[in-house]
Protein backbone atom coordinates (compact mmCIF):
# COMPACT_ATOMS: atom_id res chain seq x y z
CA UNK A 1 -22.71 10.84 10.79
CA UNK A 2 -26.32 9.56 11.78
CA UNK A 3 -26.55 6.78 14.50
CA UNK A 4 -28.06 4.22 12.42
CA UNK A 5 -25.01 4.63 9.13
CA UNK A 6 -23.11 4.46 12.54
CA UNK A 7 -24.30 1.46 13.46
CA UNK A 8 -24.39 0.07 10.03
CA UNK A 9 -20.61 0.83 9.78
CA UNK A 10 -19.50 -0.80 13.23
CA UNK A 11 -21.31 -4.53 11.99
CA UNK A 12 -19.28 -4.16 8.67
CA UNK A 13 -16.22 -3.36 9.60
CA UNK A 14 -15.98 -4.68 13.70
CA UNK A 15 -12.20 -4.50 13.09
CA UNK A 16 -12.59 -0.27 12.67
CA UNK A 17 -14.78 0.08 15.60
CA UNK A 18 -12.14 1.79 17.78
CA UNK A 19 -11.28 4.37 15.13
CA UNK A 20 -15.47 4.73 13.98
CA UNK A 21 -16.14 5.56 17.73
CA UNK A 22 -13.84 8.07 17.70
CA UNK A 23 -15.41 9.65 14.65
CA UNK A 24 -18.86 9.38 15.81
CA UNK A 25 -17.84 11.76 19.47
CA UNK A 26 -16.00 13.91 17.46
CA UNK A 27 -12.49 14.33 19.64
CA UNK A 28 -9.81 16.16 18.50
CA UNK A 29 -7.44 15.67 15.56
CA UNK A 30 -5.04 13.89 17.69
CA UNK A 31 -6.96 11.02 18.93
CA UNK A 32 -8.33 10.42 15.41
CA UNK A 33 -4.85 10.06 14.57
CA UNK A 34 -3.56 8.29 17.16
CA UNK A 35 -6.27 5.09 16.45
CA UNK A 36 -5.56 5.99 12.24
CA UNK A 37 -2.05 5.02 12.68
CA UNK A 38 -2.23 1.99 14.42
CA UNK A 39 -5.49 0.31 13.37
CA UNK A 40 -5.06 1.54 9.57
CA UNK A 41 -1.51 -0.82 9.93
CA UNK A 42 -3.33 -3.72 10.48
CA UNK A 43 -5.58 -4.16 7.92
CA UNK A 44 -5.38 -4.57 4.42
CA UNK A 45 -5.04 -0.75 2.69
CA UNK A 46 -7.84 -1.83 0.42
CA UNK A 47 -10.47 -2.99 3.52
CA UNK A 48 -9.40 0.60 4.91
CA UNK A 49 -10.13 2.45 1.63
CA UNK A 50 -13.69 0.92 0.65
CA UNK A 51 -14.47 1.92 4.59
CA UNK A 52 -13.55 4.96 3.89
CA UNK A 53 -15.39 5.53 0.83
CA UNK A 54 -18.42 4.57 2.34
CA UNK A 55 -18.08 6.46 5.30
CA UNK A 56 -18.27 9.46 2.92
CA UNK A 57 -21.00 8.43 1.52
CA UNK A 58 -23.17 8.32 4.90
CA UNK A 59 -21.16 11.80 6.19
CA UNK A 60 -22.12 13.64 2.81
CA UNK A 61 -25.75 12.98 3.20
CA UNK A 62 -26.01 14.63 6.57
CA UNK A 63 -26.64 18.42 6.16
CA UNK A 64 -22.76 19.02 8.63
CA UNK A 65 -21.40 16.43 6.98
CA UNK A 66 -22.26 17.69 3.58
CA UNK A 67 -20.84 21.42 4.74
CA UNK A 68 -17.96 20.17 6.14
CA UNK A 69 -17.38 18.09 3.16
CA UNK A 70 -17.37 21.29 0.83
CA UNK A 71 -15.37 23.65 3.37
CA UNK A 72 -12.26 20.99 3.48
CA UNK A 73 -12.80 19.69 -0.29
CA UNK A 74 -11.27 23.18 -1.74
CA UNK A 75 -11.10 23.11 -5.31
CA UNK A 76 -13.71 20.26 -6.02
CA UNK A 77 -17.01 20.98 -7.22
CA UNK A 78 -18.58 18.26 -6.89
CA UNK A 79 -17.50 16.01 -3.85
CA UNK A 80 -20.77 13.71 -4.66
CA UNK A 81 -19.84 12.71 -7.95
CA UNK A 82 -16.34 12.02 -6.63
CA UNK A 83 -17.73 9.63 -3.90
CA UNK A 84 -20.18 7.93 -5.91
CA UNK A 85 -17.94 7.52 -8.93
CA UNK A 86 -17.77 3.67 -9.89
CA UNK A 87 -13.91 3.91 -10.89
CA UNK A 88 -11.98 1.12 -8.99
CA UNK A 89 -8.46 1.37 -8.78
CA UNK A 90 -8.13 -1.43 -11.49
CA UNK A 91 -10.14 0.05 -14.12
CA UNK A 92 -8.62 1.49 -17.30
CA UNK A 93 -10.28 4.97 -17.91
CA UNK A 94 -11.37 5.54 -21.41
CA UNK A 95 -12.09 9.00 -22.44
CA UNK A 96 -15.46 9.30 -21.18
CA UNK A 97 -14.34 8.29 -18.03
CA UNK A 98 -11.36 11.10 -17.93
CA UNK A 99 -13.84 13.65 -18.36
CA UNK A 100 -16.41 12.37 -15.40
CA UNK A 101 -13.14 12.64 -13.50
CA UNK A 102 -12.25 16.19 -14.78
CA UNK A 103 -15.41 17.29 -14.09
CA UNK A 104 -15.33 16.68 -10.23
CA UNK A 105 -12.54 19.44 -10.26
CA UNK A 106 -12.59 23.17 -10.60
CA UNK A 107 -12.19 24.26 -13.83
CA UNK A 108 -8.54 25.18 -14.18
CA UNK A 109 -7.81 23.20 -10.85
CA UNK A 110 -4.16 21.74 -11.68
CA UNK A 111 -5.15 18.33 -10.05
CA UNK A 112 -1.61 16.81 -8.74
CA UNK A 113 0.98 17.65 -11.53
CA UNK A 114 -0.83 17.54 -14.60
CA UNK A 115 0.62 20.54 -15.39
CA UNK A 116 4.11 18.90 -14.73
CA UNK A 117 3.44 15.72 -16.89
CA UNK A 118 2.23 18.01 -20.11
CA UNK A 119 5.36 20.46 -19.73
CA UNK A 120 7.71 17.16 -19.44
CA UNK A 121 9.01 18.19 -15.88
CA UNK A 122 7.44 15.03 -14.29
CA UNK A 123 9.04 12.06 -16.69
CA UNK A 124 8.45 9.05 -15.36
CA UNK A 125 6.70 6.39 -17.07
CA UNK A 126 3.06 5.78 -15.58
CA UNK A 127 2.11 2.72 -16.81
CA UNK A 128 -0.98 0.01 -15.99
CA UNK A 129 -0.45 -3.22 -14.16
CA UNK A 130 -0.58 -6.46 -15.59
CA UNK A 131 -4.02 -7.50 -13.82
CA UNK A 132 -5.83 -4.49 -15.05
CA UNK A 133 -4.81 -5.11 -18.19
CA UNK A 134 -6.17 -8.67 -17.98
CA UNK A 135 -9.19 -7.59 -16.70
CA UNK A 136 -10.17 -5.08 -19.07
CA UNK A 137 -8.95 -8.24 -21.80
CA UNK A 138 -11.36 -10.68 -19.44
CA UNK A 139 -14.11 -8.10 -19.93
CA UNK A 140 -13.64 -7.91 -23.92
CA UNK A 141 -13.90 -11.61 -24.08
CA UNK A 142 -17.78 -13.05 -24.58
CA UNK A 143 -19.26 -15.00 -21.86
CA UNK A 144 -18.06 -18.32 -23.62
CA UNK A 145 -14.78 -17.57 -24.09
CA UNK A 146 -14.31 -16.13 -20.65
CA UNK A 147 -15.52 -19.22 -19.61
CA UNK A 148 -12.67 -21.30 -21.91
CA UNK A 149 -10.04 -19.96 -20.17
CA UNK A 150 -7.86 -21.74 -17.71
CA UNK A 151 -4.78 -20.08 -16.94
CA UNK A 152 -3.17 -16.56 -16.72
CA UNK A 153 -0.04 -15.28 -15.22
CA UNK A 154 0.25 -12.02 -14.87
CA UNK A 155 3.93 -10.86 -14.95
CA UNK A 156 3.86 -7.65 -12.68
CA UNK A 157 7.25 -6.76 -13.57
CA UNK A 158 7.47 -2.97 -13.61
CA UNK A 159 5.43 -0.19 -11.16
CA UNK A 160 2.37 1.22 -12.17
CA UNK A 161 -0.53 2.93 -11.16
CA UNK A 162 -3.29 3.20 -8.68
CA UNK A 163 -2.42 0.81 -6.04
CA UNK A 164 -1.44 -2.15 -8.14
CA UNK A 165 -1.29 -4.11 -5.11
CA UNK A 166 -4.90 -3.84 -4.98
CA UNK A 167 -5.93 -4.77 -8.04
CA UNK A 168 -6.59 -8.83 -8.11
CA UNK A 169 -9.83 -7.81 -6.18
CA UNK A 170 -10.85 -6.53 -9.71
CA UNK A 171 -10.57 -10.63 -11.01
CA UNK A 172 -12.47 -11.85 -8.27
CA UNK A 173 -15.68 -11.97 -10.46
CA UNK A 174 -13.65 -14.07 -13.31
CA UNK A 175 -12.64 -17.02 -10.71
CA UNK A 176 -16.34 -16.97 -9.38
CA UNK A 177 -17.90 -16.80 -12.80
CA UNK A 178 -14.97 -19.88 -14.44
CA UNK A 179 -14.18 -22.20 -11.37
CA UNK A 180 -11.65 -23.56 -13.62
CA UNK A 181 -9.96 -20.44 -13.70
CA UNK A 182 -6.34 -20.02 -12.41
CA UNK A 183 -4.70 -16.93 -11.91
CA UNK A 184 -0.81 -16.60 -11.16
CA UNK A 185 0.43 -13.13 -10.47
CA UNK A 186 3.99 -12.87 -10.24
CA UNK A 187 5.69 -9.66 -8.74
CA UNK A 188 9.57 -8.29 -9.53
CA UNK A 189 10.93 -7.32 -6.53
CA UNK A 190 13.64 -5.86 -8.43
CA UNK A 191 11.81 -3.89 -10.75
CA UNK A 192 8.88 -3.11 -8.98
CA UNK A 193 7.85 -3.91 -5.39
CA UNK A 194 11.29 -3.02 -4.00
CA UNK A 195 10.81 0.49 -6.14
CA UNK A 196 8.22 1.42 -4.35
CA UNK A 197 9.59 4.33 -1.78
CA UNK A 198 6.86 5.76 -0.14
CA UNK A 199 7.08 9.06 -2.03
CA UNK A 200 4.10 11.76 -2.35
CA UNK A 201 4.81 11.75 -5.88
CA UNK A 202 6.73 9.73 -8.25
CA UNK A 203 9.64 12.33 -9.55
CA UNK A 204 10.64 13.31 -6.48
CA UNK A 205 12.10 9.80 -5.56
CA UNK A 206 14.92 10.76 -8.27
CA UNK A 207 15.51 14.52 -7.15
CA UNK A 208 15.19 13.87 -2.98
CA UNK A 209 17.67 11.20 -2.11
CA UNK A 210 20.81 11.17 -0.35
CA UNK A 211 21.87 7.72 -1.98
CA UNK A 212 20.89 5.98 -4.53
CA UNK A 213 20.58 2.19 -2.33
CA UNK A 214 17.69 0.39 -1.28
CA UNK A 215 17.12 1.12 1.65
CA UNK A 216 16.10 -1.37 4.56
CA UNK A 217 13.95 1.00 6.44
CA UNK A 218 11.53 0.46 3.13
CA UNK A 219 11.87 -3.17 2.34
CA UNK A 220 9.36 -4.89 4.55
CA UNK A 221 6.62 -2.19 4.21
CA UNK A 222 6.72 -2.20 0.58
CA UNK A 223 6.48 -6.43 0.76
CA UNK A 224 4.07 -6.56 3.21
CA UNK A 225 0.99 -4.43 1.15
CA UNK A 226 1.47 -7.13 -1.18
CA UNK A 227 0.69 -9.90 1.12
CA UNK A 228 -1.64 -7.91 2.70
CA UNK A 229 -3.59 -7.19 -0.26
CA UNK A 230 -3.00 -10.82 -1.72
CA UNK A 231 -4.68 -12.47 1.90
CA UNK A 232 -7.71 -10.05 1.87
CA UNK A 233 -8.42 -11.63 -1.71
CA UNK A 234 -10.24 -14.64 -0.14
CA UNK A 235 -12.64 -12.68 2.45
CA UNK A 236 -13.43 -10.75 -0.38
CA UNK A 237 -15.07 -13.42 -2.14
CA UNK A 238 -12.13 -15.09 -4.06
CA UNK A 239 -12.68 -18.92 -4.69
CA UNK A 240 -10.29 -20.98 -3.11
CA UNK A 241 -6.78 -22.27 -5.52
CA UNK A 242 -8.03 -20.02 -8.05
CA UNK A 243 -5.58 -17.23 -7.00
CA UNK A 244 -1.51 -17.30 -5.90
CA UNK A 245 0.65 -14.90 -5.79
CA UNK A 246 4.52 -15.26 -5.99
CA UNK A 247 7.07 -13.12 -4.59
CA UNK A 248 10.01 -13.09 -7.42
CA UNK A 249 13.31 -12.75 -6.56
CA UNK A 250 15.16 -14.06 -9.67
CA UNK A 251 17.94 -13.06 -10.73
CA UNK A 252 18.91 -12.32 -7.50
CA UNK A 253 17.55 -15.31 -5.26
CA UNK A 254 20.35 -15.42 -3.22
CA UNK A 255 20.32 -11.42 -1.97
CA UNK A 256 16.83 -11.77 -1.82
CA UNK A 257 17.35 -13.88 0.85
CA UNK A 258 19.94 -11.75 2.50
CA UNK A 259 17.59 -8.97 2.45
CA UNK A 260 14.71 -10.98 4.12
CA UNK A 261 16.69 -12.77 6.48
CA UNK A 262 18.23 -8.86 7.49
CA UNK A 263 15.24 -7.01 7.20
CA UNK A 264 11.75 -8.79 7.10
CA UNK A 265 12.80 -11.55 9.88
CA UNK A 266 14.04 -8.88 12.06
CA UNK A 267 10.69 -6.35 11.45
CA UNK A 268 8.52 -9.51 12.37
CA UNK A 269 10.45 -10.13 15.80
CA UNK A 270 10.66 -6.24 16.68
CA UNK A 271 6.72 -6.41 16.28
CA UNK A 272 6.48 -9.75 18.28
CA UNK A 273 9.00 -8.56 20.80
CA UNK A 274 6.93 -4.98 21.21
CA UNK A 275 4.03 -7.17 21.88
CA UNK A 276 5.15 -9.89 24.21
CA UNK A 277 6.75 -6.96 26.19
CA UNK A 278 2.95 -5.31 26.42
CA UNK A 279 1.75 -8.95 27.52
CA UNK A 280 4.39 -8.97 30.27
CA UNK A 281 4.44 -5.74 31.41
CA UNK A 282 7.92 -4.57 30.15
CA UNK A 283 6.62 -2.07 28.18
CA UNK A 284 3.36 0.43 28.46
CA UNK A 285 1.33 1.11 26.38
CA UNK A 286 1.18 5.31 25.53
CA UNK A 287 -1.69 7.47 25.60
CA UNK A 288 -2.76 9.74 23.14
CA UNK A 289 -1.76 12.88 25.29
CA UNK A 290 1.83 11.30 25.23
CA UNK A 291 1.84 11.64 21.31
CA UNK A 292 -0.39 13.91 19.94
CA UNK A 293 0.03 14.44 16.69
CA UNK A 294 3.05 12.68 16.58
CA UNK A 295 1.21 9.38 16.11
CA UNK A 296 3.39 8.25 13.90
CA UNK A 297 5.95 7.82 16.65
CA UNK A 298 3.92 4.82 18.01
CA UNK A 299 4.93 1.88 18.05
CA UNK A 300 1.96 -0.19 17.04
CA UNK A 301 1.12 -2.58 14.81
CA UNK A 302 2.99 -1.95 12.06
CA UNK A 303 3.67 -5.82 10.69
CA UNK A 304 1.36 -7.38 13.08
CA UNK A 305 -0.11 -10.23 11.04
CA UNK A 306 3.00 -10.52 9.21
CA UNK A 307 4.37 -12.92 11.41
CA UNK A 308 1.82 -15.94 10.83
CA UNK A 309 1.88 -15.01 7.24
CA UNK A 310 5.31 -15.89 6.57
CA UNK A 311 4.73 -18.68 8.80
CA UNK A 312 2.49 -19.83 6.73
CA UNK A 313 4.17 -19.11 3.37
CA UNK A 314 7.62 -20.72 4.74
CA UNK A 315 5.38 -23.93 5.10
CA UNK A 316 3.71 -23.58 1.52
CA UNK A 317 0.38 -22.75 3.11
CA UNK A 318 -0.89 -19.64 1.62
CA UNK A 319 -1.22 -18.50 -1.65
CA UNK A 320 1.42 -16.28 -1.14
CA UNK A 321 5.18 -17.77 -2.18
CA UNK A 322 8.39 -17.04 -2.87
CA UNK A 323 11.19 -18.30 -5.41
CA UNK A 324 13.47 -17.93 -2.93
CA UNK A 325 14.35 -19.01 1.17
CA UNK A 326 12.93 -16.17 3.60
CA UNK A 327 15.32 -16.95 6.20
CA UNK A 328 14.87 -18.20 9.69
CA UNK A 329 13.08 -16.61 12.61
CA UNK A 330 15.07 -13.95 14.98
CA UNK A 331 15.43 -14.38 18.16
CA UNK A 332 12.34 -12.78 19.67
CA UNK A 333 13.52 -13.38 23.74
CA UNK A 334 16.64 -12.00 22.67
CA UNK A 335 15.17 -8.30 21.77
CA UNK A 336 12.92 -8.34 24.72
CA UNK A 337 15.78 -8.30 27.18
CA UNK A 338 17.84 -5.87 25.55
CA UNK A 339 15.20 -3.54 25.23
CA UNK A 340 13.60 -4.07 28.49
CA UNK A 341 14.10 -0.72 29.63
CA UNK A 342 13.04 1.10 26.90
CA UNK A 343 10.01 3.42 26.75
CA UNK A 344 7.51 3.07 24.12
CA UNK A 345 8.85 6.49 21.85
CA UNK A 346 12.89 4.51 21.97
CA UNK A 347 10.63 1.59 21.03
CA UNK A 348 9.30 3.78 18.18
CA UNK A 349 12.03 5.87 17.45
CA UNK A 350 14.42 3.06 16.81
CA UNK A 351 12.55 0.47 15.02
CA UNK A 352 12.54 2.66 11.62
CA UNK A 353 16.38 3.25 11.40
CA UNK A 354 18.46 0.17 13.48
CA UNK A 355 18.75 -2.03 10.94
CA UNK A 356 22.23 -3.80 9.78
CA UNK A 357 22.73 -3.01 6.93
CA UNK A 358 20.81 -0.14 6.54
CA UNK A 359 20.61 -0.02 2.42
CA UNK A 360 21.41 -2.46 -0.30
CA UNK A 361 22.84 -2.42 -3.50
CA UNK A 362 21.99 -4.66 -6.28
CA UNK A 363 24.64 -7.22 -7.81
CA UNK A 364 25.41 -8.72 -11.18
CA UNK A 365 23.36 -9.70 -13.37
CA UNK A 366 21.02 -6.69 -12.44
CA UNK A 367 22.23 -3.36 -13.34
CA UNK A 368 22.68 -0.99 -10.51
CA UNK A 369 19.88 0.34 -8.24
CA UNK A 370 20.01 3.83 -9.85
CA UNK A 371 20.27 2.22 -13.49
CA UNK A 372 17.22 0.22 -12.41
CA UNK A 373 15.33 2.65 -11.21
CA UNK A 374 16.08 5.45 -13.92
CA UNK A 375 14.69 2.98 -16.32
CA UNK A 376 11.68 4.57 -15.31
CA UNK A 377 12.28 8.22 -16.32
CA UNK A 378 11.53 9.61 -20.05
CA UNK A 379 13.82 11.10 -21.68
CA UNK A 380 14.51 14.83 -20.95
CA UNK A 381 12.49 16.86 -23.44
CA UNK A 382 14.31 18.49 -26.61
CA UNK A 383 15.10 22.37 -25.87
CA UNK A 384 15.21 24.59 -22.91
CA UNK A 385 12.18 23.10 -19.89
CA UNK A 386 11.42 23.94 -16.65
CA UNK A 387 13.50 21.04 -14.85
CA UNK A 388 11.83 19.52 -11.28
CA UNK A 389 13.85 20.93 -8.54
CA UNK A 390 14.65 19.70 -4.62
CA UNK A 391 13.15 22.90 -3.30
CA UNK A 392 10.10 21.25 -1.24
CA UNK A 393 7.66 24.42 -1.92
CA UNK A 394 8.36 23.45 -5.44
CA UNK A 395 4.82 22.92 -7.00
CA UNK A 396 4.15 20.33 -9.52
């Protein structure tokens, strides 16, 4: 990347200087990783992505950047297109847009299971979010009557799509446009934000499990890009009280509680704990040559603003809330002096999987977790198909 997109980079995004740095003197894979996986935790997933995308944008018109683009871009022909393409996650392709898309691929390129979805291996139900569906409504609407409106809740009650988490940013122009404009967005934890497992692709959530819980290891992660997502809205350019978003527990208040209390609390005062014990020399920090590629193994920041967030949501000051109590505050001294001996990879290595209980099971009036999520799966075509198997070289 040139010096000066360099430099144009590092006063747009001061937060990514660490990891832009490391770009720019071109170290080895590991180190990139190493500052990916911690600094890439602390921000917003939709800050990281639009950095990204115009990173690529400065890389691809350098002559190495451009080759290096094509040599690790197999199967694309044309990476350019691809970067420049105005899509946003929120939009709602219509056909011309499908074939702009189709068109950055190889011809014949089976582009991440569509050969799956047409045979009926891959049945689950892809559907759009709420907000995108009000925005492409918002953008139907004539100036005038976009500027009549005055309330819309968006019930975000099943998964969808492209990063639905992200997708408010795509209403920002409304509420700047229509002061009077107030936007509610209201997510099922039940059937949605709790049903998102981390998984590479959809389907193989229902063929790669050992139980059929939720399990605790996911809970706070798949919270926390909500928040995340919903307190980047007003550095974006989102008025103020024109956007909230609420957390919704119902039916279920009470487990909801249980499960935050269990699980969030206790994520918040492992990160605290980790870095109080950094402050006071308890704990050292690890190199990259202690990691490698094993990155992931870091402790780092994994919920490091969560802590004031919840603070501040607890105390009705964000535009973040919850129909239910989020529990109290863990001990944070406590978990310091038990773990006062502990090196950062223990540190690492136990934080995913030490939790009490480690899943959950959903109770009356809900159906059960499997019920709930297999709500989400077609049903199996008519006649003899090719079913989705476990095997992991299995290619969709």
């Amino acid at each position: 990347m040139p010096e000066t997109q360099h430099f144009a980079l590092l006063q747009k995004y001061p937060q990514f200087a660490i990891l832009l740095d490391a770009l720019r003197k071109e170290p080895g894979a590991d180190t990139i990783q190493f500052h990916l996986g911690n600094i890439e935790a602390c921000e917003a997933p939709s800050v990281f992505a639009t950095l990204c995308k115009e990173a690529l944008r400065h890389v691809q018109g350098s002559r190495h950047g451009h080759e290096a683009l094509d040599h690790h871009c197999d199967g694309v022909s044309s990476v350019l297109g691809m970067i420049e393409s105005p899509m946003e996650h929120w939009d709602i392709p219509m056909d011309g847009d499908l074939d702009a898309m189709a068109s950055f691929w190889d011809e014949g390129e089976d582009t991440h299971g569509l050969k799956a979805a047409l045979t009926g291996r891959d049945r689950v139900k892809y559907r759009f979010s709420a907000a995108a569906m009000a925005i492409l409504f918002i953008k139907s609407c004539n100036e005038r009557l976009q500027m009549q409106l005055r309330k819309i809740v968006l019930n975000e009650n099943r998964t969808a799509v492209a990063c639905p988490e992200r997708h408010a940013l795509g209403l920002i122009q409304f509420c700047r446009q229509n002061p009077l404009l107030k936007i509610e967005r209201r997510v099922q934890l039940w059937s949605n934000a709790l049903q998102d497992e981390g998984y590479f692709h959809s389907m193989t959530k229902y063929v790669l499990r050992d139980e059929w819980r939720i399990q605790s290891a996911q809970i706070t992660q798949s919270i926390w890009k909500w928040v995340q997502e919903a307190l980047a809205l007003a550095p974006a350019g989102m008025p103020d009280n024109s956007f909230s978003l609420i957390l919704d527990g119902q039916p279920l208040p009470n487990l909801a509680t249980q499960m935050f209390q269990a699980v969030v609390q206790r994520d918040i005062a492992w990160q605290r704990a980790w870095e109080e014990s950094l402050d006071r020399g308890v704990a050292s920090l690890p190199s990259v040559q202690d990691f490698g590629l094993w990155y992931h193994l870091y402790p780092g920041h994994r919920f490091k603003h969560l802590s004031r967030a919840m603070e501040d949501m607890a105390q009705q000051k964000s535009v973040v809330q919850c129909n239910f109590d989020v529990g109290k505050a863990w001990d944070v001294e406590n978990i310091i002096q038990e773990h006062k001996d502990w090196t950062a990879q223990q540190w690492a290595e136990r934080w995913p999987v030490d939790y009490d209980p480690a899943s959950w099971e959903t109770e009356s009036p809900l159906s059960s977790w499997r019920s709930l999520l297999e709500e989400d799966l077609l049903p199996e075509p008519e006649g003899p198909y090719e079913r989705w198997t476990e095997d992991p070289d299995d290619e969709f």
